[in-house]
PDB file of N, CA and C in Angstrom:
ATOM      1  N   UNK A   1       0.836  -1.163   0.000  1.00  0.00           N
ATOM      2  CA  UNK A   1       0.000   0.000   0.000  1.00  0.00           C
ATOM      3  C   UNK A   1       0.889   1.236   0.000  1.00  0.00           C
ATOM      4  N   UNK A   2       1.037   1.874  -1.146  1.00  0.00           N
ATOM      5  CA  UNK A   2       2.078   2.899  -1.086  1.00  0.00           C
ATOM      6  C   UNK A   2       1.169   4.342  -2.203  1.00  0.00           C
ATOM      7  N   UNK A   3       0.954   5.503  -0.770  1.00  0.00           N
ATOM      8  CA  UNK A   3       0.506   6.656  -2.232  1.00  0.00           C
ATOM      9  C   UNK A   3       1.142   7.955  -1.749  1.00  0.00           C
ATOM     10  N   UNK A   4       1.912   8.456  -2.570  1.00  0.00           N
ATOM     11  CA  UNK A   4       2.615   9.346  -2.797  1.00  0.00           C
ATOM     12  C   UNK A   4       1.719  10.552  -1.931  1.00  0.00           C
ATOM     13  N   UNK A   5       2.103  11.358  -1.040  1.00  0.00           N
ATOM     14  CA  UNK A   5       1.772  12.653  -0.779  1.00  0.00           C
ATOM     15  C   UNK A   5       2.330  13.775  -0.730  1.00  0.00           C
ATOM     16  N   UNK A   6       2.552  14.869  -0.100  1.00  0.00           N
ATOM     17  CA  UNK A   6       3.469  15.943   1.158  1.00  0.00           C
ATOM     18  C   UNK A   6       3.152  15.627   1.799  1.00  0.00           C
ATOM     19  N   UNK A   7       4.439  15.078   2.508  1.00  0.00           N
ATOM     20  CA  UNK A   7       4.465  15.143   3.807  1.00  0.00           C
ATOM     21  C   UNK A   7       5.466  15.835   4.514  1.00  0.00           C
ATOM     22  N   UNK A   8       5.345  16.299   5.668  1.00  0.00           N
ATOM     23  CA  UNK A   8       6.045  17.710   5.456  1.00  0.00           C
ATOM     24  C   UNK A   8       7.189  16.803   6.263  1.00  0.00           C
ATOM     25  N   UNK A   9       8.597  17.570   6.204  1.00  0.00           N
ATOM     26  CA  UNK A   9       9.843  16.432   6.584  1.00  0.00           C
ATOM     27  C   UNK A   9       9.911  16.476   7.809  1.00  0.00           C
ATOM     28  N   UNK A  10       9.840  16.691   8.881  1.00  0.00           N
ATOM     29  CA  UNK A  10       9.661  16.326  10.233  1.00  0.00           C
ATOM     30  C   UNK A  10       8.681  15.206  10.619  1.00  0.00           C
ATOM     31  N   UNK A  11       8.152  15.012   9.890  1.00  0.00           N
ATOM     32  CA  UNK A  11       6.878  13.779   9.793  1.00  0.00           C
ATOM     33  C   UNK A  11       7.892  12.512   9.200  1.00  0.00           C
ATOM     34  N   UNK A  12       8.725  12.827   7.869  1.00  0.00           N
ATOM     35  CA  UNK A  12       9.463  12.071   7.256  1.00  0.00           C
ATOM     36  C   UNK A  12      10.373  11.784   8.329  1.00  0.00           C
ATOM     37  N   UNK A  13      11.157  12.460   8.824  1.00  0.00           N
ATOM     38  CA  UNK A  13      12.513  12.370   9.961  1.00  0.00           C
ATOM     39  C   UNK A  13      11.926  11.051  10.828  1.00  0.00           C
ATOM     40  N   UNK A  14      10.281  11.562  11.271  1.00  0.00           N
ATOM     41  CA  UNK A  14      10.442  10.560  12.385  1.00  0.00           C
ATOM     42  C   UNK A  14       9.876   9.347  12.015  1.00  0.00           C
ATOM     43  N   UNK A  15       9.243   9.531  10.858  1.00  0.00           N
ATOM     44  CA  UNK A  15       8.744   7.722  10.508  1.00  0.00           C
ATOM     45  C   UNK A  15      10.010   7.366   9.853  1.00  0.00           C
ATOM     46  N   UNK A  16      11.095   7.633   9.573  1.00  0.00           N
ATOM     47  CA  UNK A  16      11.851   6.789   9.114  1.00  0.00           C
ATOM     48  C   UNK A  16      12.879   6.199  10.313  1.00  0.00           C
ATOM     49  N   UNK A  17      13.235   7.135  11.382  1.00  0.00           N
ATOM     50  CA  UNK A  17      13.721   7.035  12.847  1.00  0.00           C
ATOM     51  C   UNK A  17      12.741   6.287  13.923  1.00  0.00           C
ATOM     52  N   UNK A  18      11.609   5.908  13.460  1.00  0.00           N
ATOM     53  CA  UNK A  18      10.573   4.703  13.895  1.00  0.00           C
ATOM     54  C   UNK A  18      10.922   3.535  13.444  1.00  0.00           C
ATOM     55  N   UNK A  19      11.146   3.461  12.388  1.00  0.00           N
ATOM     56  CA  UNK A  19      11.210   2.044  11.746  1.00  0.00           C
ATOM     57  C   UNK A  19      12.555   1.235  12.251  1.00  0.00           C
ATOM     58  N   UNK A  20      13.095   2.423  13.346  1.00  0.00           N
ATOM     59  CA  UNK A  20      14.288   1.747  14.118  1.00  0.00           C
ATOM     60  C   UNK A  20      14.522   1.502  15.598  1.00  0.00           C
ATOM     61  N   UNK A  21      13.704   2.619  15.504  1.00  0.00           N
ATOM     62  CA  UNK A  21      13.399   2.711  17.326  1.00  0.00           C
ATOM     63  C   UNK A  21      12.238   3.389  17.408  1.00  0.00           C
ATOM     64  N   UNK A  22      10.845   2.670  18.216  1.00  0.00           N
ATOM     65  CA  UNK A  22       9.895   3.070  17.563  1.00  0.00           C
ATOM     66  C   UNK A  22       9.631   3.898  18.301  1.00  0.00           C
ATOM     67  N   UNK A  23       9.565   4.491  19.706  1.00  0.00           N
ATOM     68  CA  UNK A  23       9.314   5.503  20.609  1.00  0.00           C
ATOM     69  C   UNK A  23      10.470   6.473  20.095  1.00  0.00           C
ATOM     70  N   UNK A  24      10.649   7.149  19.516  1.00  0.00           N
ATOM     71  CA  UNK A  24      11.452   8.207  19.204  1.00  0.00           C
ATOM     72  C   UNK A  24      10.628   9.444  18.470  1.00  0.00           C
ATOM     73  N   UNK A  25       9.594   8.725  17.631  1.00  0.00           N
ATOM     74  CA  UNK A  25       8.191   9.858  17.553  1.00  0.00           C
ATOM     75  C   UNK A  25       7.674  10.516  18.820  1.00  0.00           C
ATOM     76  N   UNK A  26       7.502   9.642  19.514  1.00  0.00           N
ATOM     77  CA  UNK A  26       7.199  10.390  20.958  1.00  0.00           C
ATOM     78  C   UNK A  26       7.540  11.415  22.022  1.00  0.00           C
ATOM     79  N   UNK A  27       8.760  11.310  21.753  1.00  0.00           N
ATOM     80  CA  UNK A  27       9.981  11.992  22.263  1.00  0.00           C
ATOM     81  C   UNK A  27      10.016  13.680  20.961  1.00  0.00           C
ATOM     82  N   UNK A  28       9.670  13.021  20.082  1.00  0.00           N
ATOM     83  CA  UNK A  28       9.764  14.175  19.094  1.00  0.00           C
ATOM     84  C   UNK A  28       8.168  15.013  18.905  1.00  0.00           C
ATOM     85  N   UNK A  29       7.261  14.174  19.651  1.00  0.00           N
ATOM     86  CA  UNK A  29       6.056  14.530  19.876  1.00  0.00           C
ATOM     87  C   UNK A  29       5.701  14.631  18.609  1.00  0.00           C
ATOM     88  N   UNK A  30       5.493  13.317  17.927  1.00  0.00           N
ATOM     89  CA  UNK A  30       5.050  13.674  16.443  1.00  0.00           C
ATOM     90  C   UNK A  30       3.860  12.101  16.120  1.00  0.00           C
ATOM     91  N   UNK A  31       3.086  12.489  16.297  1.00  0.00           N
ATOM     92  CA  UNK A  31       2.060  10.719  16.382  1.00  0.00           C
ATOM     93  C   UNK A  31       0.716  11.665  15.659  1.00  0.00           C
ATOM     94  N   UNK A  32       1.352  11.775  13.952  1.00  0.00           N
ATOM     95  CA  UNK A  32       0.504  11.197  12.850  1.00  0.00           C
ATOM     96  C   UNK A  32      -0.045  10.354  11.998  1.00  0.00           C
ATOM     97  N   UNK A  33      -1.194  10.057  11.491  1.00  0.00           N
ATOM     98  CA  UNK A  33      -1.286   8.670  10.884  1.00  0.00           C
ATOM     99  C   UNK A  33       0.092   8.272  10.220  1.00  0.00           C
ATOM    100  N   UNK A  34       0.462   8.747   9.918  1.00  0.00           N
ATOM    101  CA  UNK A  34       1.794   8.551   8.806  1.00  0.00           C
ATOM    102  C   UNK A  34       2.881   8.024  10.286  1.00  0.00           C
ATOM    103  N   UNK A  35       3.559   8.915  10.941  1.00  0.00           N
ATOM    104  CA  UNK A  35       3.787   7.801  11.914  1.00  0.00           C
ATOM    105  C   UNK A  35       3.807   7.136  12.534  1.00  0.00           C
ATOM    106  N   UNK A  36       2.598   7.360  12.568  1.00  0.00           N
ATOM    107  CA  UNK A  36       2.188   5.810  13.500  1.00  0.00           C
ATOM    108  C   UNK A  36       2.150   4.358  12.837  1.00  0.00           C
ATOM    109  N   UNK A  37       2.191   5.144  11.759  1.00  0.00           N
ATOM    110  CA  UNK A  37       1.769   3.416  10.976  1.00  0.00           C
ATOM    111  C   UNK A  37       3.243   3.190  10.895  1.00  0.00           C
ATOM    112  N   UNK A  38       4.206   3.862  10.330  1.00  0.00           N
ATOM    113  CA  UNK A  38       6.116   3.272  11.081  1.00  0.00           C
ATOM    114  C   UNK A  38       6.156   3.138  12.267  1.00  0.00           C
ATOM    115  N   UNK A  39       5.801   3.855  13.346  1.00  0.00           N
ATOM    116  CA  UNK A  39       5.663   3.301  14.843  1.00  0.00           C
ATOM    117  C   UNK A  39       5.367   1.625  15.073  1.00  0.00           C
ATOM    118  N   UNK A  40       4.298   1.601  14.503  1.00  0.00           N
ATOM    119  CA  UNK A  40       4.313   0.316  14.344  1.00  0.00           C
ATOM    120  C   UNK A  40       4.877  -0.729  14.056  1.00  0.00           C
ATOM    121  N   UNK A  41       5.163  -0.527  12.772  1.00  0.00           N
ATOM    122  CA  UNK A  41       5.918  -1.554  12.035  1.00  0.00           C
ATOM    123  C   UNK A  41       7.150  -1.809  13.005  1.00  0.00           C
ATOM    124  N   UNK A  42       7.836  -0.440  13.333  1.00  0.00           N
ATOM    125  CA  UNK A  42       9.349  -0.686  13.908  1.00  0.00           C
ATOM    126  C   UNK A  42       9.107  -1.103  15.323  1.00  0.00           C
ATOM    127  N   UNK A  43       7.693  -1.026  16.215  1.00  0.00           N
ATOM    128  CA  UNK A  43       8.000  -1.897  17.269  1.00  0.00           C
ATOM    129  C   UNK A  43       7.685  -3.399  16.753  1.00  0.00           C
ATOM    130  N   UNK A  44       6.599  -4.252  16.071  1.00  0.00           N
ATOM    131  CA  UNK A  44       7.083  -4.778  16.055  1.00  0.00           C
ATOM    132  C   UNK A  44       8.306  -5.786  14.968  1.00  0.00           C
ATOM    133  N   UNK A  45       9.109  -4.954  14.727  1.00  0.00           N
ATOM    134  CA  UNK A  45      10.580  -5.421  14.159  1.00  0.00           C
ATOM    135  C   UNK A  45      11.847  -5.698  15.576  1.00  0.00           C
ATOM    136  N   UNK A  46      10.771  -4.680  16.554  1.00  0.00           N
ATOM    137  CA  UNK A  46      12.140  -4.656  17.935  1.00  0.00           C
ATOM    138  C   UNK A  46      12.029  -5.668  18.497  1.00  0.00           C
ATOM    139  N   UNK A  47      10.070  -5.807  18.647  1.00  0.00           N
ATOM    140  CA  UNK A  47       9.626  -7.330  19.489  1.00  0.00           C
ATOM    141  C   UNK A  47      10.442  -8.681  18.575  1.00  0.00           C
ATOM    142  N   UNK A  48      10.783  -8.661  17.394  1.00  0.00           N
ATOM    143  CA  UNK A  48      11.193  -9.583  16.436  1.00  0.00           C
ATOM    144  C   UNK A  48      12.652  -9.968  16.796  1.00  0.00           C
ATOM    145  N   UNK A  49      13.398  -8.753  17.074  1.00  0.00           N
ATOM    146  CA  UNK A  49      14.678  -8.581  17.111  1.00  0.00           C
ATOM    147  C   UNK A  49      15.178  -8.973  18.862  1.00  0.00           C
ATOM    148  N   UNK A  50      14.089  -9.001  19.835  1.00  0.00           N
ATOM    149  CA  UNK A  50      14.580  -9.629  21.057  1.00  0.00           C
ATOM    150  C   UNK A  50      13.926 -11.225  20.921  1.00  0.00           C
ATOM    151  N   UNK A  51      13.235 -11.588  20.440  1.00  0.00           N
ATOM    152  CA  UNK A  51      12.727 -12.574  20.545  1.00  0.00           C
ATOM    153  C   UNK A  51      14.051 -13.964  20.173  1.00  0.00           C
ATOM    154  N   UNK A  52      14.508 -13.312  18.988  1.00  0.00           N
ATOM    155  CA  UNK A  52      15.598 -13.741  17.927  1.00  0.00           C
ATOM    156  C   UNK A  52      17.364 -13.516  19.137  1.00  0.00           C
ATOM    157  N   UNK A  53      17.155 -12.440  19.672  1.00  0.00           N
ATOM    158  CA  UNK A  53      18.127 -12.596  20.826  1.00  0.00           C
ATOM    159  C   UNK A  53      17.899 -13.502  22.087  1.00  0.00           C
ATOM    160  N   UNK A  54      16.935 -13.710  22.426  1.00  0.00           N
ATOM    161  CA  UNK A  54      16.367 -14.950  23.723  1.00  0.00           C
ATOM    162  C   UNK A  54      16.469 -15.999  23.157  1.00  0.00           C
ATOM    163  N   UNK A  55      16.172 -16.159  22.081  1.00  0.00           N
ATOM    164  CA  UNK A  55      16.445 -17.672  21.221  1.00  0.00           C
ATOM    165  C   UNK A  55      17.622 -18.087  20.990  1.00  0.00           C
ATOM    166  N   UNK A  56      18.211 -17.251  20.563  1.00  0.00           N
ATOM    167  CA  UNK A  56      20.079 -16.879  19.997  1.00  0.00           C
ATOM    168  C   UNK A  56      20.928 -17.704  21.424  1.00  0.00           C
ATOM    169  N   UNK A  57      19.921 -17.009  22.203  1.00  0.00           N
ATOM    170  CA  UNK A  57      21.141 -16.927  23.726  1.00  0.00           C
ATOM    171  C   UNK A  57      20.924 -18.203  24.337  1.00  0.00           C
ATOM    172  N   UNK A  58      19.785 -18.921  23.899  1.00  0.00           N
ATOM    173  CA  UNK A  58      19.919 -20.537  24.416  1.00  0.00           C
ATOM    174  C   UNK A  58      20.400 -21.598  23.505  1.00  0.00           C
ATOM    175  N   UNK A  59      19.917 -21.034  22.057  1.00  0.00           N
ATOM    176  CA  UNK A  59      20.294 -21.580  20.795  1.00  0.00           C
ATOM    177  C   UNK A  59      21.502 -21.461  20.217  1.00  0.00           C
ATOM    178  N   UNK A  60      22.685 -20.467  20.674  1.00  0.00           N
ATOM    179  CA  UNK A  60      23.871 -20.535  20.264  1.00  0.00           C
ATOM    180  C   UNK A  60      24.373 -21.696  18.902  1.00  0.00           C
ATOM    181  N   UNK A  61      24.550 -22.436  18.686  1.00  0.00           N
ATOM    182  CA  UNK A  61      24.957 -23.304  17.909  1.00  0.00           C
ATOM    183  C   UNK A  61      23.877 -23.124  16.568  1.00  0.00           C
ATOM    184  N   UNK A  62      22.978 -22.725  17.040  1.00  0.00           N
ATOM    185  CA  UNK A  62      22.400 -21.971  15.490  1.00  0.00           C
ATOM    186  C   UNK A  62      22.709 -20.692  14.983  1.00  0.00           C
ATOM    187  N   UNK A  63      24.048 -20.079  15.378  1.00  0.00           N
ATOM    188  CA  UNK A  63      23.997 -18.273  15.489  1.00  0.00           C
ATOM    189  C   UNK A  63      24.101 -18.390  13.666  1.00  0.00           C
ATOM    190  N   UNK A  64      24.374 -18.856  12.846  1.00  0.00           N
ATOM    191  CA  UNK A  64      24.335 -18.721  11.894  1.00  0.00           C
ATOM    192  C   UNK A  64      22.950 -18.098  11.307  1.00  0.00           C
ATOM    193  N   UNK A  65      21.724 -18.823  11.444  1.00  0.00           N
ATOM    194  CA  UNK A  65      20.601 -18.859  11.633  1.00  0.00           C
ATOM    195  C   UNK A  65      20.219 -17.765  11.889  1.00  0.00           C
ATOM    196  N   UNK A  66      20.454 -17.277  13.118  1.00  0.00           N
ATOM    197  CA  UNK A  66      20.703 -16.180  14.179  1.00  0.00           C
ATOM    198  C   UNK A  66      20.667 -15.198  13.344  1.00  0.00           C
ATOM    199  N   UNK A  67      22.043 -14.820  12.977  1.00  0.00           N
ATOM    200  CA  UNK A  67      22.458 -14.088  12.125  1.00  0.00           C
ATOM    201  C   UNK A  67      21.878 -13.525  10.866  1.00  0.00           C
ATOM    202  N   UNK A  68      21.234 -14.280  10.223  1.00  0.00           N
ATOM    203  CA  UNK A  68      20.770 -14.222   8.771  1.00  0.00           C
ATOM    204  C   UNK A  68      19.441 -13.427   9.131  1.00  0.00           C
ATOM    205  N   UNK A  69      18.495 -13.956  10.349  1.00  0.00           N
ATOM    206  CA  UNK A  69      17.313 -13.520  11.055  1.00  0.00           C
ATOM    207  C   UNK A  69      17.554 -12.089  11.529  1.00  0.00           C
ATOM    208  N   UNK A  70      18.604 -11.809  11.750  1.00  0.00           N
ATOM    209  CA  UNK A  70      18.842 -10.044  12.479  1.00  0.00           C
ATOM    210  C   UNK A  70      19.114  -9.372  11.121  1.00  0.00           C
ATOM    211  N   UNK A  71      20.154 -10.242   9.897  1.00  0.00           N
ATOM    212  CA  UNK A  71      20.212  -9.297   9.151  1.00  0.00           C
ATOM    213  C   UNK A  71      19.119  -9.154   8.131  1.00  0.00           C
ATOM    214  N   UNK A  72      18.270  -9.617   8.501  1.00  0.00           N
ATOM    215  CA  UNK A  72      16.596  -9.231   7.677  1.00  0.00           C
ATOM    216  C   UNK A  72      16.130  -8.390   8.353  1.00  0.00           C
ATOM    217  N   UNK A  73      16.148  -8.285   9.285  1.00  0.00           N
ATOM    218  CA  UNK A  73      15.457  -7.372  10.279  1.00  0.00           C
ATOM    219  C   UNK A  73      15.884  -5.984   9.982  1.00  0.00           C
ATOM    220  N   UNK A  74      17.224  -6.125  10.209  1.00  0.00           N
ATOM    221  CA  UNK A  74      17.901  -4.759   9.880  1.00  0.00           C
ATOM    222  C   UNK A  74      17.754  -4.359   8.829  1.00  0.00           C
ATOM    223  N   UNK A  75      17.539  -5.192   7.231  1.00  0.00           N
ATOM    224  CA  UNK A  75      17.367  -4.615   6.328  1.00  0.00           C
ATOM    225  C   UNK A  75      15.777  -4.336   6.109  1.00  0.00           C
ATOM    226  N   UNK A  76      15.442  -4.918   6.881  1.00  0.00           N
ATOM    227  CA  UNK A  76      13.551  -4.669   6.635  1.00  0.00           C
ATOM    228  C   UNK A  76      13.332  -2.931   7.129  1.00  0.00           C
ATOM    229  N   UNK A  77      14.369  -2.661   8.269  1.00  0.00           N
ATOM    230  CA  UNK A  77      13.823  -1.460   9.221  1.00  0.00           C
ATOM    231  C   UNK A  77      14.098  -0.056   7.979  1.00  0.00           C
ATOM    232  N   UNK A  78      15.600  -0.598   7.573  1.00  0.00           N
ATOM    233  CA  UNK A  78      16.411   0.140   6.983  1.00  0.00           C
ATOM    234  C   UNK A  78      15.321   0.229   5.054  1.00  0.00           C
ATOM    235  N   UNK A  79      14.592  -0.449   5.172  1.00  0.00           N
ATOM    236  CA  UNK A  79      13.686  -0.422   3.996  1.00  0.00           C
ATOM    237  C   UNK A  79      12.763   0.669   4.564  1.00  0.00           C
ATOM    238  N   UNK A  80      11.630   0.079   5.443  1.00  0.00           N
ATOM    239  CA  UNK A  80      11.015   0.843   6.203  1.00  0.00           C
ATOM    240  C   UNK A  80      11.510   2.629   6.948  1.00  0.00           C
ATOM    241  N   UNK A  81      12.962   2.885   6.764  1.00  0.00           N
ATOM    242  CA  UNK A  81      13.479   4.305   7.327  1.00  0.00           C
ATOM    243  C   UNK A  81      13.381   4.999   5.156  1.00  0.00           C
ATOM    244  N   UNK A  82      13.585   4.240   4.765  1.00  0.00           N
ATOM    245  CA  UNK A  82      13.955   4.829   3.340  1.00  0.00           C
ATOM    246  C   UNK A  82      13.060   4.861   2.542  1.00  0.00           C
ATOM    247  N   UNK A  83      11.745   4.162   2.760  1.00  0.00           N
ATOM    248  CA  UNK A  83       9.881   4.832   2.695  1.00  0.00           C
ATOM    249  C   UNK A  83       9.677   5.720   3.230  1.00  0.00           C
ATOM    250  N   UNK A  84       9.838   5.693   4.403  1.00  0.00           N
ATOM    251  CA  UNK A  84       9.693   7.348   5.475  1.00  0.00           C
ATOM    252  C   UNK A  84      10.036   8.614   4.799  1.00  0.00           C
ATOM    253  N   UNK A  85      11.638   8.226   4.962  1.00  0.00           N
ATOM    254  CA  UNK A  85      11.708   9.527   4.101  1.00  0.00           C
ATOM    255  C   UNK A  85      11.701   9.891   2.937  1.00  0.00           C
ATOM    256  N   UNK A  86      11.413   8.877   1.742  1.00  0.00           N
ATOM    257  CA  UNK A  86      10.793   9.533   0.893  1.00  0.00           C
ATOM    258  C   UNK A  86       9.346  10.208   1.125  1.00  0.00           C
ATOM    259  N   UNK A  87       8.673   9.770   1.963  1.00  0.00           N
ATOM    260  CA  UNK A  87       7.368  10.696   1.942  1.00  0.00           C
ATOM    261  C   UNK A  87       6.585   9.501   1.548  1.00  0.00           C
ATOM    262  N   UNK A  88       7.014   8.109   1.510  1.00  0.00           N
ATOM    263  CA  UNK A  88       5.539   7.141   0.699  1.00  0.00           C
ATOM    264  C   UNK A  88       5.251   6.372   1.965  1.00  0.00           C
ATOM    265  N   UNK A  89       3.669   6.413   2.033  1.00  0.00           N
ATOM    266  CA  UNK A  89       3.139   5.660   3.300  1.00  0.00           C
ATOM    267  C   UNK A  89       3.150   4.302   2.342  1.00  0.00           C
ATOM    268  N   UNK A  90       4.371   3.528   3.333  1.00  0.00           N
ATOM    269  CA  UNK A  90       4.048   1.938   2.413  1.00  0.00           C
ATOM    270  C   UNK A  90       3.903   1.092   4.321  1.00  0.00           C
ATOM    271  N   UNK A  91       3.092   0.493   3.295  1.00  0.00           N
ATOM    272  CA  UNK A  91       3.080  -0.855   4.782  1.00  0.00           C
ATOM    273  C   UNK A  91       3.489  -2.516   4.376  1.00  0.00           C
ATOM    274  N   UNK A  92       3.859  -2.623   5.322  1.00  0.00           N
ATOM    275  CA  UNK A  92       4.437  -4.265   5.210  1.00  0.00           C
ATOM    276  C   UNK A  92       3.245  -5.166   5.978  1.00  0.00           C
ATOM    277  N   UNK A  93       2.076  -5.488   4.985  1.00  0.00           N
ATOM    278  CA  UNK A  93       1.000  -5.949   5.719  1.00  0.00           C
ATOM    279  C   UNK A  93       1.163  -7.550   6.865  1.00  0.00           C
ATOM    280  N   UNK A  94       1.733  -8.355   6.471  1.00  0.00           N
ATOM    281  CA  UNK A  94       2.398  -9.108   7.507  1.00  0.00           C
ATOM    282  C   UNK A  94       2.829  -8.540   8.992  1.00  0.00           C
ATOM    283  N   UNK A  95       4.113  -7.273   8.415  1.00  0.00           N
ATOM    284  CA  UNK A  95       4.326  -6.727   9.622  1.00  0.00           C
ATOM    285  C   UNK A  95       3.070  -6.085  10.358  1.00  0.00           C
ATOM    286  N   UNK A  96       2.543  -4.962  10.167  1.00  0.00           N
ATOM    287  CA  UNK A  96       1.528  -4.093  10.410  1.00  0.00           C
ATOM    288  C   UNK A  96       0.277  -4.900  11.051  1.00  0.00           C
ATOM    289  N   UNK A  97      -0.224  -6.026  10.635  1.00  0.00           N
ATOM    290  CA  UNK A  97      -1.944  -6.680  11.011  1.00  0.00           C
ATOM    291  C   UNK A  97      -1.146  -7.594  12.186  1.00  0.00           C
ATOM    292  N   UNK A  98       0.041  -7.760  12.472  1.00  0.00           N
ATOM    293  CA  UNK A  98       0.768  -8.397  13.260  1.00  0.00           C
ATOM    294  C   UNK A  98       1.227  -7.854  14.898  1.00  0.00           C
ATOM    295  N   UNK A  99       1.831  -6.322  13.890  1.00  0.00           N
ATOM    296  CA  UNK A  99       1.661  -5.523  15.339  1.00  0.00           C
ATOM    297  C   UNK A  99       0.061  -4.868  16.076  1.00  0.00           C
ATOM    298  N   UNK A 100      -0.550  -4.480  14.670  1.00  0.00           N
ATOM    299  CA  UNK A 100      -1.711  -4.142  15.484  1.00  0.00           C
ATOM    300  C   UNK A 100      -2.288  -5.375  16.683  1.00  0.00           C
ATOM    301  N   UNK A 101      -2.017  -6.561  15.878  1.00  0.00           N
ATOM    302  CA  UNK A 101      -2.471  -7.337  17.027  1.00  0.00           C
ATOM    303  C   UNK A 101      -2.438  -7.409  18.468  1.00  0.00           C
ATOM    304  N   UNK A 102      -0.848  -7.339  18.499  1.00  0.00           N
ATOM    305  CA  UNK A 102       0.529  -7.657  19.709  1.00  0.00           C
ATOM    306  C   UNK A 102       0.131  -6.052  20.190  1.00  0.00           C
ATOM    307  N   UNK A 103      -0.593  -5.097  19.459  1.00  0.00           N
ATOM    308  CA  UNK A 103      -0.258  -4.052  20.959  1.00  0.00           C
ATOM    309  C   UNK A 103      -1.776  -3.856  21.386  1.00  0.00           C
ATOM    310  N   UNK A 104      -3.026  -4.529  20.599  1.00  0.00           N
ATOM    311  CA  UNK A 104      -4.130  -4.653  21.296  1.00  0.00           C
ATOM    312  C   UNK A 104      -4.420  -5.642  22.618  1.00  0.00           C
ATOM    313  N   UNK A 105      -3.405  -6.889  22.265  1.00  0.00           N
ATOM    314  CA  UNK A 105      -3.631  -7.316  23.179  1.00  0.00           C
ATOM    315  C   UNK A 105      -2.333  -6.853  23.979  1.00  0.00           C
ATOM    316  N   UNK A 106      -1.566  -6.249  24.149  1.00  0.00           N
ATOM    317  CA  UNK A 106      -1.004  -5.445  25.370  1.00  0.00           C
ATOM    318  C   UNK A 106      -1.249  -4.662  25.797  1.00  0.00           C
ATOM    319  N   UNK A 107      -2.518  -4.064  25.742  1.00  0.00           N
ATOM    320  CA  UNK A 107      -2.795  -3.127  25.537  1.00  0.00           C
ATOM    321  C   UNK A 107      -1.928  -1.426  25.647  1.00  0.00           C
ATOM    322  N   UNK A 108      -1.395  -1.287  24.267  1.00  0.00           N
ATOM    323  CA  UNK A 108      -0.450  -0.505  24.157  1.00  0.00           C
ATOM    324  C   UNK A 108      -1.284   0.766  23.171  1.00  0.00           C
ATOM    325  N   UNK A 109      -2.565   0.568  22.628  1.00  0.00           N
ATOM    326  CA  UNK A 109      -3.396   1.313  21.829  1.00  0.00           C
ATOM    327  C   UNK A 109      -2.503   2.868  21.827  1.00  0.00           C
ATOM    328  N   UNK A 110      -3.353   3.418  23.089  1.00  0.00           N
ATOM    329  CA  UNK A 110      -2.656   4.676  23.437  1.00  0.00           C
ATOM    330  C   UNK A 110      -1.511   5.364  23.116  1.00  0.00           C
ATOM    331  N   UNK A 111      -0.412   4.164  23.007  1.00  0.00           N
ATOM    332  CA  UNK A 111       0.819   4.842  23.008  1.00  0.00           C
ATOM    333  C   UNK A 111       0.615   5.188  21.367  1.00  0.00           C
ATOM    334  N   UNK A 112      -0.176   4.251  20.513  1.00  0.00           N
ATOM    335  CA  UNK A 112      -0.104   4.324  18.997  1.00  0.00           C
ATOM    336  C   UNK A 112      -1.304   4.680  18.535  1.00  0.00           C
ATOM    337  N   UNK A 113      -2.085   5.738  18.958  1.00  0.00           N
ATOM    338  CA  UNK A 113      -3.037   6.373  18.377  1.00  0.00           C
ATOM    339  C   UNK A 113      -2.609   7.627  18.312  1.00  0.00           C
ATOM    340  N   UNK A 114      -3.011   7.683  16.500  1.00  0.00           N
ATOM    341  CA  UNK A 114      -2.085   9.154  16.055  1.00  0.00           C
ATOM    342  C   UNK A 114      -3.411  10.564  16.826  1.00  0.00           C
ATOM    343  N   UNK A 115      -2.337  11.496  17.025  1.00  0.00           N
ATOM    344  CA  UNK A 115      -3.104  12.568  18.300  1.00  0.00           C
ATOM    345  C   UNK A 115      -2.072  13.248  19.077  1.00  0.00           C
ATOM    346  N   UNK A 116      -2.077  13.897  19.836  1.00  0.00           N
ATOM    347  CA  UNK A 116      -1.549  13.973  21.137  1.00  0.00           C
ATOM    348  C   UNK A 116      -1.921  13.037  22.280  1.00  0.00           C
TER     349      UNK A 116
END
């Protein structure tokens, strides 16, 4: 799902700085549809990225495995920072219907409803 708009670049700055660390909109006080929907995605890429470290850390003898799993991640975020700032709302529907899930039932709504 990708459609070209303006978006003005402080909006760009922080959905692409979401897709890496996803509370950093917050901090920048910026929770528009546009970032929120990278808010998303990049928490859960973080929930992805510890899960893959708790596994790693008992699983050792698979770090190969390991490895290949973080460097998707990293290139998924680093996809997701370089949509941002071009200005195109794209979503990674896997990722996205995945996190919406994981923060309804944590209930984390709040933190990701675009608003103040």
């Amino acid at each position: 799902m990708i459609s070209d708009s303006t978006v003005p670049s402080q909006e760009k700055l922080a959905g692409a700085l979401a897709s890496f660390v996803f509370f950093v909109p917050l901090l920048m006080n910026m929770k528009t549809p546009f970032v929120v929907k990278y808010m998303k995605q990049g928490f859960m890429i973080n929930v992805i990225e510890v899960i893959i470290a708790i596994v790693g850390g008992f699983l050792w003898f698979l770090f190969g495995i390991i490895g290949l799993l973080n460097f998707i991640c990293f290139f998924t975020s680093l996809f997701l920072a370089f949509q941002a700032y071009s200005g195109k709302d794209h979503v990674i529907d896997i990722l996205y219907t995945n996190s919406e899930k994981l923060i309804q039932t944590l209930g984390l709504s709040n933190i990701f409803t675009p608003g103040k």
